[in-house]
Protein backbone atom coordinates (compact mmCIF):
# COMPACT_ATOMS: atom_id res chain seq x y z
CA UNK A 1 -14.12 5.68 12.75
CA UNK A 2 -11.27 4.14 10.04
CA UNK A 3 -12.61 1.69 8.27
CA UNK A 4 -9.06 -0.44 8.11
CA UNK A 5 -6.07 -0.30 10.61
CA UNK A 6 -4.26 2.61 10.58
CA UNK A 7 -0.65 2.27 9.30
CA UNK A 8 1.78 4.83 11.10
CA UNK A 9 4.81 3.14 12.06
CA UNK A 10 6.28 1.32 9.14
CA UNK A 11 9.56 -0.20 10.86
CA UNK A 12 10.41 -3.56 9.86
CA UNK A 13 6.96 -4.02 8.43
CA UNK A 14 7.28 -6.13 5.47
CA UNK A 15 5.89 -4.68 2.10
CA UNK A 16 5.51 -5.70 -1.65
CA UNK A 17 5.03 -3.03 -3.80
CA UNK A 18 3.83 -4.74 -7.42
CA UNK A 19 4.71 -2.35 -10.49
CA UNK A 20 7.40 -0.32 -8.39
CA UNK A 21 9.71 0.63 -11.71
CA UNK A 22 8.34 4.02 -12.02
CA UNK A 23 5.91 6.66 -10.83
CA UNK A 24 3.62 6.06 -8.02
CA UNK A 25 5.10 2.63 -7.19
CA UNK A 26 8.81 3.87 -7.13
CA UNK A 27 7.64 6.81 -4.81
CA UNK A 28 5.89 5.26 -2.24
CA UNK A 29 8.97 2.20 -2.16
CA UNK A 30 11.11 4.82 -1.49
CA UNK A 31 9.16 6.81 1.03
CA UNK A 32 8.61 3.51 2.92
CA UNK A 33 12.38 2.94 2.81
CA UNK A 34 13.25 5.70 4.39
CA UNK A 35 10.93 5.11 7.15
CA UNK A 36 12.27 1.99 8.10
CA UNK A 37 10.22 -0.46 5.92
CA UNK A 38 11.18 -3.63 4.44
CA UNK A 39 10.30 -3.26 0.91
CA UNK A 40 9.85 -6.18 -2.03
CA UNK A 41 10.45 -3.75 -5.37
CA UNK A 42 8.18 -5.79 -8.85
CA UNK A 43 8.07 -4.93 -11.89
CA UNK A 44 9.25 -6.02 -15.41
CA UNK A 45 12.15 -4.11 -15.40
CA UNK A 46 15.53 -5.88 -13.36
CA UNK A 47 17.93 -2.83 -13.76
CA UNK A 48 15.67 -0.59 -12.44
CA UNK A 49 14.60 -2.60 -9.63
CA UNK A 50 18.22 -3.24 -8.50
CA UNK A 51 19.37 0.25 -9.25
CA UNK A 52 16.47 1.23 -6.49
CA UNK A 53 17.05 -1.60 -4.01
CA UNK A 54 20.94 -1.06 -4.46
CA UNK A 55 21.47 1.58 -1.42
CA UNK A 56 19.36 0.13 0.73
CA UNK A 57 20.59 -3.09 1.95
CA UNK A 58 18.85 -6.29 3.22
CA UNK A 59 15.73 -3.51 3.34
CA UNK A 60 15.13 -3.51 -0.62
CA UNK A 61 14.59 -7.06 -2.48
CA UNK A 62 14.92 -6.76 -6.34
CA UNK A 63 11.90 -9.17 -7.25
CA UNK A 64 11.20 -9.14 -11.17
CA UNK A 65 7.57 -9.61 -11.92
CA UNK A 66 5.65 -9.57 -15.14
CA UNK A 67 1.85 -9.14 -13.66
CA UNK A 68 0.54 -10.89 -17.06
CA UNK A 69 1.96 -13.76 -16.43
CA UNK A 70 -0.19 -15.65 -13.95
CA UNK A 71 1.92 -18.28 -13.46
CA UNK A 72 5.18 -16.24 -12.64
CA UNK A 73 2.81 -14.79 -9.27
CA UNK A 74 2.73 -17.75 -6.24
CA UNK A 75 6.88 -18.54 -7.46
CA UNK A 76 7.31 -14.83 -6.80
CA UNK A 77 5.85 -14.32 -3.35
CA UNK A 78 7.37 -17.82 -2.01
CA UNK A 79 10.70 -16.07 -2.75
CA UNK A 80 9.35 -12.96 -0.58
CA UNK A 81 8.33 -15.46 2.15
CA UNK A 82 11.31 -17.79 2.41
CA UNK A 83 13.46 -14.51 2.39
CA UNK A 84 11.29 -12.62 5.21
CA UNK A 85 9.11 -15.08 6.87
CA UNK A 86 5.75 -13.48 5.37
CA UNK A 87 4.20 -10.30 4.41
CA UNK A 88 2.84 -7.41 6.38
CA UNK A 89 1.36 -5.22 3.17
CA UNK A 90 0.72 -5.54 -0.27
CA UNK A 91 0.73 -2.43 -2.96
CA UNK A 92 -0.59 -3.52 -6.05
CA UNK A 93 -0.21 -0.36 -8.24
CA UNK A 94 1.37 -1.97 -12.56
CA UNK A 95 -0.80 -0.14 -14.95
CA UNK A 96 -0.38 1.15 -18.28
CA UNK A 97 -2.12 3.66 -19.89
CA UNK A 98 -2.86 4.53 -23.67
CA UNK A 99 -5.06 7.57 -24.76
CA UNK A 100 -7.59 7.18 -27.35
CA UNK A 101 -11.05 8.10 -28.63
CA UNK A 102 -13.65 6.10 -29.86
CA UNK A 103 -12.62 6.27 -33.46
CA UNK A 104 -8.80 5.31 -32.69
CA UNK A 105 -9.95 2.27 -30.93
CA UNK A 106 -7.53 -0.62 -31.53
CA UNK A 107 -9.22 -3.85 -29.97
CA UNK A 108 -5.70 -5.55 -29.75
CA UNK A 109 -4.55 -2.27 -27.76
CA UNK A 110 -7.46 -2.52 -25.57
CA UNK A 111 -6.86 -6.21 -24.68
CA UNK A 112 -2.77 -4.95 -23.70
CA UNK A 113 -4.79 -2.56 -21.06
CA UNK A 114 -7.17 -4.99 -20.09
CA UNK A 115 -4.28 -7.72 -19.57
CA UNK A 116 -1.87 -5.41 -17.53
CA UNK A 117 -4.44 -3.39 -16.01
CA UNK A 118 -7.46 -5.40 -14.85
CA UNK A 119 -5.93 -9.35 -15.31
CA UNK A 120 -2.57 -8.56 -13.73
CA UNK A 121 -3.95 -7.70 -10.60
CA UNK A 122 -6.60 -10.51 -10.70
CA UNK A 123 -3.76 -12.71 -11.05
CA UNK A 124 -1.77 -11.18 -8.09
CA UNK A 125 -4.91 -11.67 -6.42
CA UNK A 126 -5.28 -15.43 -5.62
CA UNK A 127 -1.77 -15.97 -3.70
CA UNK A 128 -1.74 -12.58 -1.88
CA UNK A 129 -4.73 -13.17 -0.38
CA UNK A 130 -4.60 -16.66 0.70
CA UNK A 131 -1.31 -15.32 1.62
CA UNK A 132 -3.09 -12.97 4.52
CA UNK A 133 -5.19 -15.06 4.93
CA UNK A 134 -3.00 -17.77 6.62
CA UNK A 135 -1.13 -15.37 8.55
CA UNK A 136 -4.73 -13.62 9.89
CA UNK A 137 -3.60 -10.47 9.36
CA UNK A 138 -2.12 -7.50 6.68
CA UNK A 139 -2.76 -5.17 4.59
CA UNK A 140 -3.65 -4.80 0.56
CA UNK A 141 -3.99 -1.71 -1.98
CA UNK A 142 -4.92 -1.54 -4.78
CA UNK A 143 -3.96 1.84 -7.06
CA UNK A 144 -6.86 2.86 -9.58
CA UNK A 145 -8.02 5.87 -10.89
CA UNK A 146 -10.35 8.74 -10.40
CA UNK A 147 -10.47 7.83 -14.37
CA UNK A 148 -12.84 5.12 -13.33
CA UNK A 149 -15.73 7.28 -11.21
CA UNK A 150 -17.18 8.07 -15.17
CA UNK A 151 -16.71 8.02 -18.65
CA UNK A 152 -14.02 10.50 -19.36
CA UNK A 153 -12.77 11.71 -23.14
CA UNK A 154 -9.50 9.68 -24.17
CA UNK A 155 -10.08 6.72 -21.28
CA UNK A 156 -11.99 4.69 -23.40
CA UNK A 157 -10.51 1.61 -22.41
CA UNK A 158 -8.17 2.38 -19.18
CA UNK A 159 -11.37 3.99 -17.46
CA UNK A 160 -13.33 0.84 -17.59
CA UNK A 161 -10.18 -0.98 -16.18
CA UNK A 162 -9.85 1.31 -13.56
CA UNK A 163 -13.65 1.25 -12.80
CA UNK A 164 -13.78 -2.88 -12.52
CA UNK A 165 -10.42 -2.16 -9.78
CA UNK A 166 -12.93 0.10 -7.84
CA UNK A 167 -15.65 -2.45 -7.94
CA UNK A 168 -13.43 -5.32 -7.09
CA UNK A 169 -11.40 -3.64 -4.31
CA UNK A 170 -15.06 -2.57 -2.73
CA UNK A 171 -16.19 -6.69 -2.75
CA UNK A 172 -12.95 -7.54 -1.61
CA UNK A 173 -13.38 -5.25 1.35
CA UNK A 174 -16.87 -6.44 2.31
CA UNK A 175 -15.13 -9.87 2.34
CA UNK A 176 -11.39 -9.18 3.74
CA UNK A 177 -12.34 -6.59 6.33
CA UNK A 178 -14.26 -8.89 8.83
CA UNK A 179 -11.10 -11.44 8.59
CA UNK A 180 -9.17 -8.54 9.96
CA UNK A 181 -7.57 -8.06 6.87
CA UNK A 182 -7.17 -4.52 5.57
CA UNK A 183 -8.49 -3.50 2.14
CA UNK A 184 -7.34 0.10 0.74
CA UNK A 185 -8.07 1.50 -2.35
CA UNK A 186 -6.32 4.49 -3.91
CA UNK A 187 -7.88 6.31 -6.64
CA UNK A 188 -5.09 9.23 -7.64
CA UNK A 189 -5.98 12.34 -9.75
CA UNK A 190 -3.68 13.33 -12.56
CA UNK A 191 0.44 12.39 -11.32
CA UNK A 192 3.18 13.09 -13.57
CA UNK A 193 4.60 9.48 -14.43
CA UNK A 194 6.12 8.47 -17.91
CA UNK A 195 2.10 7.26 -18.05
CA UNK A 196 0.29 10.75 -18.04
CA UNK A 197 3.10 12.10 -20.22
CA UNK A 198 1.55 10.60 -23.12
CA UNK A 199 -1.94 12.95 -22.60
CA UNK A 200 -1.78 15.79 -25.07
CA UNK A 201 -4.60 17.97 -23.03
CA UNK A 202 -3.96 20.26 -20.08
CA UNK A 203 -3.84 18.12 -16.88
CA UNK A 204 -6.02 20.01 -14.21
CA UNK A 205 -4.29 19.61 -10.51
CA UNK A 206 -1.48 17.91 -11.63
CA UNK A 207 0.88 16.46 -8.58
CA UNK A 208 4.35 14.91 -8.85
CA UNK A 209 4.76 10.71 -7.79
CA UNK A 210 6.36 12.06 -4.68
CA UNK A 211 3.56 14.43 -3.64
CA UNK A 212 1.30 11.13 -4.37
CA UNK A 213 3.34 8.81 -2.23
CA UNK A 214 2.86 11.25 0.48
CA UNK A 215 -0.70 11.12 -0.10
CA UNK A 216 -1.07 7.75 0.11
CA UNK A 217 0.94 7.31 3.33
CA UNK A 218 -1.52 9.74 4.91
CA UNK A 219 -4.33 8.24 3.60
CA UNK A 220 -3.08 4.70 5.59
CA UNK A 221 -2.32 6.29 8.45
CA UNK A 222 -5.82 7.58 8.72
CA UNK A 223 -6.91 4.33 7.95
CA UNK A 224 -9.31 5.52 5.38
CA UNK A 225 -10.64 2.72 3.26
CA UNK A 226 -10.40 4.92 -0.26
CA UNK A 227 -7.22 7.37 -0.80
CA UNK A 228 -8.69 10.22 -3.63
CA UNK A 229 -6.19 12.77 -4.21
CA UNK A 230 -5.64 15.66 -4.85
CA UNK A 231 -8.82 16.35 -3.56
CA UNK A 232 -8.99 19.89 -4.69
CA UNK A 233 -9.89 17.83 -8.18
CA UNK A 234 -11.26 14.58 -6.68
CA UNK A 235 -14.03 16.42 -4.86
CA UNK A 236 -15.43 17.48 -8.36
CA UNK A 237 -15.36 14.33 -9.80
CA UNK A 238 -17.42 12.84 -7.27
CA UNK A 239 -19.91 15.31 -7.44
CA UNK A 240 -20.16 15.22 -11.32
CA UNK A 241 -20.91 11.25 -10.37
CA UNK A 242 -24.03 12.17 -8.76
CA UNK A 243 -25.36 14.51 -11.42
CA UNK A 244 -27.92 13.40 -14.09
CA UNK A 245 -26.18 12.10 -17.27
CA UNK A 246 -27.43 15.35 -19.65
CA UNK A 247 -25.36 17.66 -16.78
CA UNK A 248 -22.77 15.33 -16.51
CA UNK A 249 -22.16 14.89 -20.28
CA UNK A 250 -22.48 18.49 -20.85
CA UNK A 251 -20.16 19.68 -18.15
CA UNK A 252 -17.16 17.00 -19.07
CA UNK A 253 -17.22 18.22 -22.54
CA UNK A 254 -17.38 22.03 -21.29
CA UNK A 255 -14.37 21.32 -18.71
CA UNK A 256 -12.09 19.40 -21.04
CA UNK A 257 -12.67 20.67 -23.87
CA UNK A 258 -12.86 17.69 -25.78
């Protein structure tokens, strides 16, 4: 049985995608374009946005967000409203990313993570919701990370973000699902975004944004609750999750090498 509704037929359903400038986000706006979506494009960057929403029409709506700015949120999605009467589903996917090890940390980097990672979907979080909430119905997901099943080498920071996203999309379900609001979460393996480009190690399974997007979309239309992919990788990672810590510590460093 799905645990959320699935999502098949995306014509005319009404979508904000939040950190849709690049990678994942940019994929999945434009795979929900072309299947007749309605799609609200965020992120920092204006010229991008437009440059993707161009071609598209009344479909695409150029809507510059910065996530970290809390106050820039509830002015956002009234826009979205006003122009489109409400909001079927909500992709919250802005993340950076910044490699390090324990004796490179930079506690001023770390907060930058922290703030565009954890806090900007926290403070997408308040409006969306009571957003669905009034209308009884819709959809949110939230992108994370298989980074944040365990402690990985060179996630020192980003893996505990993406870990708190896990833990908060899981509560959010327990408390959204029985209002007949879908909750989805999407934990993605290694993608090739301007984000992964900075890792300097060899990337095991590594999938383009467009092979994610499709992933995703399959993953709603089964209405599964979390979205791992690819799981030729994922699968591994949640076994290693179940081992003691002296395997698991052992067989990270023995499988990355680091």
């Amino acid at each position: 049985m799905s645990l959320n509704p699935p999502l098949r037929d995306w014509r005319g359903v009404r979508v904000w995608i939040i950190g849709a400038s690049s990678g994942i986000g940019a994929a999945v706006g434009q795979s929900l374009l072309a299947r007749g979506a309605r799609v609200a494009l965020s992120a920092r960057s204006r010229p991008q946005l437009e440059r993707a929403a161009a071609p598209h029409g009344d479909d695409a709506l150029a809507l510059p967000l910065d996530v970290t700015d809390a106050a820039a949120v509830g002015p956002a999605l009234q826009r979205l409203v006003d122009a489109w009467g409400g909001i079927d589903f909500v992709l919250l996917c802005a993340g950076s990313h910044q490699p390090a090890r324990a004796w490179e940390f930079d506690a001023d980097a770390a907060r930058r993570l922290v703030d565009v990672n954890l806090n900007g979907v926290l403070n997408c979080l308040p409006a969306v919701v009571q957003q669905l909430l009034r209308q009884q119905c819709g959809g949110i997901a939230i992108v994370s990370s298989v980074a944040g099943y365990g402690g990985l080498p060179t996630s020192l920071v980003y893996g505990a973000t993406k870990a708190a996203l896990i833990n908060l999309t899981e509560t959010l379900y327990l408390d959204l699902a029985p209002r007949g609001i879908g909750v989805y979460l999407i934990n993605p393996g290694f993608v090739k975004t301007p984000l992964t480009d900075r890792n300097t190690f060899r990337m095991p399974a590594l999938i383009s944004a467009d092979e994610a997007a499709a992933e995703i979309l399959a993953g709603l239309a089964r209405g599964r609750f979390e979205i791992h992919f690819p799981r030729r990788f994922t699968r591994w990672l949640k076994l290693l999750r179940l081992l003691p810590y002296r395997w698991y510590f052992a067989l990270v460093h023995k499988g990355t090498g680091l």
